[in-house]
Protein backbone atom coordinates (compact mmCIF):
# COMPACT_ATOMS: atom_id res chain seq x y z
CA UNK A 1 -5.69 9.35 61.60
CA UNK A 2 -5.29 12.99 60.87
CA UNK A 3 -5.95 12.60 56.55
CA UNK A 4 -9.76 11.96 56.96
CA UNK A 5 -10.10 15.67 58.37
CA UNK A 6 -9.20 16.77 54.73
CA UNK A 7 -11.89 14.80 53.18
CA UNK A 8 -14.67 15.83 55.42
CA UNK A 9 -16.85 18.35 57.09
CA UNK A 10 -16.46 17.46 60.34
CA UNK A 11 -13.49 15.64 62.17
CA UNK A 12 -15.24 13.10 64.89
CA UNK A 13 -12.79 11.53 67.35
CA UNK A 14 -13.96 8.36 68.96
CA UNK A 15 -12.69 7.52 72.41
CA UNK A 16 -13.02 4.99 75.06
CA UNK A 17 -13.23 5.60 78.61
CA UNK A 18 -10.25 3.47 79.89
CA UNK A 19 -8.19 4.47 76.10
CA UNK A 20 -5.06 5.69 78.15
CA UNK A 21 -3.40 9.03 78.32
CA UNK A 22 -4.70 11.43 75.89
CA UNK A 23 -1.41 12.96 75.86
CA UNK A 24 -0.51 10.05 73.04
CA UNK A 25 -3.28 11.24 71.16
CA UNK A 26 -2.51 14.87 71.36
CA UNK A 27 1.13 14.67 69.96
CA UNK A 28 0.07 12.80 67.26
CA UNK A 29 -1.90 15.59 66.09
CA UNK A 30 -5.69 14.17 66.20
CA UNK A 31 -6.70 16.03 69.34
CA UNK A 32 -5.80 19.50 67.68
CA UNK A 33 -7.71 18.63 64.70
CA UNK A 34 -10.77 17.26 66.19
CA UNK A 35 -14.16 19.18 66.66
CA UNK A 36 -15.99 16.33 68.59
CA UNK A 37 -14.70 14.09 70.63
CA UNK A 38 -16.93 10.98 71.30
CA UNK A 39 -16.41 8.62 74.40
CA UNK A 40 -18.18 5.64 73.39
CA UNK A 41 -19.40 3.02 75.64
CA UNK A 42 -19.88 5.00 78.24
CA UNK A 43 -22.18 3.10 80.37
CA UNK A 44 -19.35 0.15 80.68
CA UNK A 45 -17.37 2.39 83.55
CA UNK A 46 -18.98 5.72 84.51
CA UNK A 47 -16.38 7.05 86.72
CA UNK A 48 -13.65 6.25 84.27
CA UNK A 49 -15.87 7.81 80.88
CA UNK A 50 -16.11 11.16 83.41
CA UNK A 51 -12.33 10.93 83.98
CA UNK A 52 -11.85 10.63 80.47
CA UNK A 53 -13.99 13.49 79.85
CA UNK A 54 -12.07 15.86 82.47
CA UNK A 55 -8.98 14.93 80.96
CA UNK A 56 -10.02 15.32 77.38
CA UNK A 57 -11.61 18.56 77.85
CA UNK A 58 -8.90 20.45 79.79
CA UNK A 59 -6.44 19.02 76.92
CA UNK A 60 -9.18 20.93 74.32
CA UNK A 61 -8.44 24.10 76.26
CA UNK A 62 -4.87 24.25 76.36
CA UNK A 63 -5.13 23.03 72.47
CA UNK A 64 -7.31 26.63 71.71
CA UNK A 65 -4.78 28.43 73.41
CA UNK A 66 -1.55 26.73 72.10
CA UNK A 67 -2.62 24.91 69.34
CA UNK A 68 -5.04 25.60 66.35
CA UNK A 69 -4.78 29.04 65.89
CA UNK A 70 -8.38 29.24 64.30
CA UNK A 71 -9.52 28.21 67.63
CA UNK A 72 -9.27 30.85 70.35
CA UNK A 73 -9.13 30.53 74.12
CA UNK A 74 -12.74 31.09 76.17
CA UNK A 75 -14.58 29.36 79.79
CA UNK A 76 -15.48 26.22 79.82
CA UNK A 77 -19.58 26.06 80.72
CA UNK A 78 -20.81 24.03 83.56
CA UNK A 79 -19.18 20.66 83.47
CA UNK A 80 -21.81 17.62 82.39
CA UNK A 81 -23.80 15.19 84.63
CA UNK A 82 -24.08 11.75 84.70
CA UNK A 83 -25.07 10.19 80.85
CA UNK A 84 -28.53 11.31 80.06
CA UNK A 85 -30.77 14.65 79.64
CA UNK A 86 -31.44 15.99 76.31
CA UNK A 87 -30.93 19.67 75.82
CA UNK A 88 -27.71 20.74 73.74
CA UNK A 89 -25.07 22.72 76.58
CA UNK A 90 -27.06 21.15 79.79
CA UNK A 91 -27.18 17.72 78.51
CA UNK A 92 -25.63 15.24 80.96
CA UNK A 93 -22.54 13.79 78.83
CA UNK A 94 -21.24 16.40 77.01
CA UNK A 95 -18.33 19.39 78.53
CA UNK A 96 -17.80 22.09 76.40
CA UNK A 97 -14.19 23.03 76.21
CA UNK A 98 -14.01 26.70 75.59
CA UNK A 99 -16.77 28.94 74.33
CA UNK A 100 -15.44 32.30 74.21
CA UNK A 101 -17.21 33.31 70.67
CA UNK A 102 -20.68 32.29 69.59
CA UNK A 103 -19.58 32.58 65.99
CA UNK A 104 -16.35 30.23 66.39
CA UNK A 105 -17.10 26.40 66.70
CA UNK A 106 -15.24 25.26 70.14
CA UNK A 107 -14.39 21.92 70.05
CA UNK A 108 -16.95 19.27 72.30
CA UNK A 109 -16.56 15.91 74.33
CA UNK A 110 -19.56 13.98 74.56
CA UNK A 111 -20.05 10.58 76.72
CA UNK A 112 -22.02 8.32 74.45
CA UNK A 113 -23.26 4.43 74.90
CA UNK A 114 -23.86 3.05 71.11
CA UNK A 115 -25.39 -0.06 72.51
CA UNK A 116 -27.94 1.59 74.99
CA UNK A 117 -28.61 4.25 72.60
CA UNK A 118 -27.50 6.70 75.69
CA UNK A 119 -26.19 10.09 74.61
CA UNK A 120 -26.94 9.62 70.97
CA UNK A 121 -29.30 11.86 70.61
CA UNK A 122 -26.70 14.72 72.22
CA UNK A 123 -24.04 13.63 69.77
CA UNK A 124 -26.25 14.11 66.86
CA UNK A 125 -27.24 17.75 68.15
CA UNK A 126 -23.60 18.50 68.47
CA UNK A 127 -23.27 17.66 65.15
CA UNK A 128 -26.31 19.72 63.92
CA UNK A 129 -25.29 22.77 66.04
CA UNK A 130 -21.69 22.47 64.20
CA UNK A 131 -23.05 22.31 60.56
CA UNK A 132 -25.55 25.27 61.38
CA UNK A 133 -22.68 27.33 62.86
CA UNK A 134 -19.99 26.10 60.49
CA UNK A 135 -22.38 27.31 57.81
CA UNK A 136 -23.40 30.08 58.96
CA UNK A 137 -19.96 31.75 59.82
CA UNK A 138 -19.01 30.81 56.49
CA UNK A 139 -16.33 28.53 58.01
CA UNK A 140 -17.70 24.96 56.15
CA UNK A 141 -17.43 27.07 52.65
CA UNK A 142 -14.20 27.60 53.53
CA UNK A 143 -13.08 24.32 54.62
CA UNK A 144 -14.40 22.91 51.19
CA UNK A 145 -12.53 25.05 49.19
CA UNK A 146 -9.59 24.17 50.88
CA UNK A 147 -9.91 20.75 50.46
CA UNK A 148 -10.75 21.00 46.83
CA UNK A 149 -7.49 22.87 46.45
CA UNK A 150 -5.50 20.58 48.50
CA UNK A 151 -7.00 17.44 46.54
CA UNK A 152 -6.10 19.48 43.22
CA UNK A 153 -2.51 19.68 43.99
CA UNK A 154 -2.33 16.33 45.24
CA UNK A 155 -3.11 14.90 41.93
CA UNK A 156 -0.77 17.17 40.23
CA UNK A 157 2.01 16.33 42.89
CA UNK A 158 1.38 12.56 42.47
CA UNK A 159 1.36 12.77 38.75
CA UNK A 160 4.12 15.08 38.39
CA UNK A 161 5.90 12.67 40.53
CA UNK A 162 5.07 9.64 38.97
CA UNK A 163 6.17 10.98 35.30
CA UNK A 164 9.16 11.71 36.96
CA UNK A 165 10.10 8.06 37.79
CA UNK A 166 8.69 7.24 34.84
CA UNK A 167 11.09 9.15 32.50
CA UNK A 168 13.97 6.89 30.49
CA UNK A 169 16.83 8.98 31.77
CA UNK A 170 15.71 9.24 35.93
CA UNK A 171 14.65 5.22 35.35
CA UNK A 172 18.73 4.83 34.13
CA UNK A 173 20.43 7.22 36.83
CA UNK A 174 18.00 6.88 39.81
CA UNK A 175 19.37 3.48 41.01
CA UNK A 176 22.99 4.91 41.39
CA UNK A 177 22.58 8.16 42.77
CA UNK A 178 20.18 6.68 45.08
CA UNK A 179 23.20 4.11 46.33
CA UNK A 180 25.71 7.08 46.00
CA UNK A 181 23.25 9.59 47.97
CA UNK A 182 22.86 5.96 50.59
CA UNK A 183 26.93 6.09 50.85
CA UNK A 184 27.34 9.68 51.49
CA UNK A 185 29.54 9.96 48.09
CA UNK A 186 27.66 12.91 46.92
CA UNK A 187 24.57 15.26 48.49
CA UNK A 188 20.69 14.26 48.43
CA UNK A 189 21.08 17.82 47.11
CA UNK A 190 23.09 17.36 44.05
CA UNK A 191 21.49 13.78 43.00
CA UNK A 192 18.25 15.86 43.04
CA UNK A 193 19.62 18.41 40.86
CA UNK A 194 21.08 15.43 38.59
CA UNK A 195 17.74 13.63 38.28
CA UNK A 196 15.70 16.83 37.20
CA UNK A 197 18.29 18.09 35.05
CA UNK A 198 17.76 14.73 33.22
CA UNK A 199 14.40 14.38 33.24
CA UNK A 200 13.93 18.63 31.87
CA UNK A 201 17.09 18.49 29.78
CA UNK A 202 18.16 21.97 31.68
CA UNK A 203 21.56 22.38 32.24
CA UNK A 204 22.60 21.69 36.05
CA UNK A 205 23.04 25.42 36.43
CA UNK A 206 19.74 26.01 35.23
CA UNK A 207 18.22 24.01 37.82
CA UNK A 208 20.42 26.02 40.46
């Protein structure tokens, strides 16, 4: 869940009212990560997509506090109304979890019904409001360049990796030193060692 927020702008978490305990959600890392958080279908249980939204939210504020450090602590504003209404911070539907800086994106829940159409026009203007802001705090720049530097190294780690396995001497030794490593005859440490040695020609001390 987490690898699409390296490969885009903006990380969109889609939730249902009745999903569960967000707590599942938050230790495997997507809450922290998200900037929206979208409870869809909505209209099917109102009382449980509010819930949901109470729940999500105050987990979004503990995150800026404890989690993501490039998200800092602030007051929630006035919590949303029923689904409906149409201006951006007042609209029915969506809670902001912490706005302490109005040049620091603070991650959103919005209530949503994709069928009815309900709330779609809020979740769009959250989405404007973050590219304008993202851009204009020079925090979107930022995120691309990232990404284009983690997608670099990628491609040299899998490459480097796969030449690697692909080298005559690690294809000969790999099998056995990964059964000896298996058996505890001899550390992960020292088959490493062994396997690079033979695939640089370096002397094991070298690689030490």
């Amino acid at each position: 869940e987490t690898a699409v927020a390296n490969m885009t702008d903006m990380f969109v978490l889609l939730q249902l009212p009745n999903a569960g305990d967000d707590l599942q959600a938050i230790k495997k890392g997507v809450m922290e990560i998200a900037d929206l958080v979208v409870i869809n279908k909505a209209d099917l249980d109102a009382r449980a997509a509010t819930r949901a939204e109470a729940q999500i939210t105050s987990s979004l504020r503990i995150l800026s506090q404890h989690g993501n450090p490039e998200r800092s602590p602030g007051r929630p504003k006035n919590a949303s109304a029923p689904l409906g209404g149409s201006e951006l911070g007042e609209r029915g539907g969506e809670h902001v979890a912490a706005h302490h800086n109005d040049t620091q994106w603070h991650p959103k829940v919005v209530q949503i019904s994709a069928l009815l159409g309900q709330g779609v026009d809020g979740f769009w203007a959250a989405v404007t409001q973050y590219r304008q802001l993202q851009t204009a705090n020079g925090r979107l720049a930022a995120r691309r360049e990232k990404q284009a530097l983690a997608w670099m190294w990628e491609r040299i780690d899998a490459g480097l990796k796969q030449s690697f396995r692909q080298h005559p001497q690690v294809r000969h030794l790999l099998p056995q030193l990964q059964a000896d490593v298996a058996a505890g005859r001899i550390a992960a440490s020292t088959a490493a060692r062994n396997l690079l040695s033979a695939q640089s020609g370096q002397a094991l001390s070298a690689i030490e």
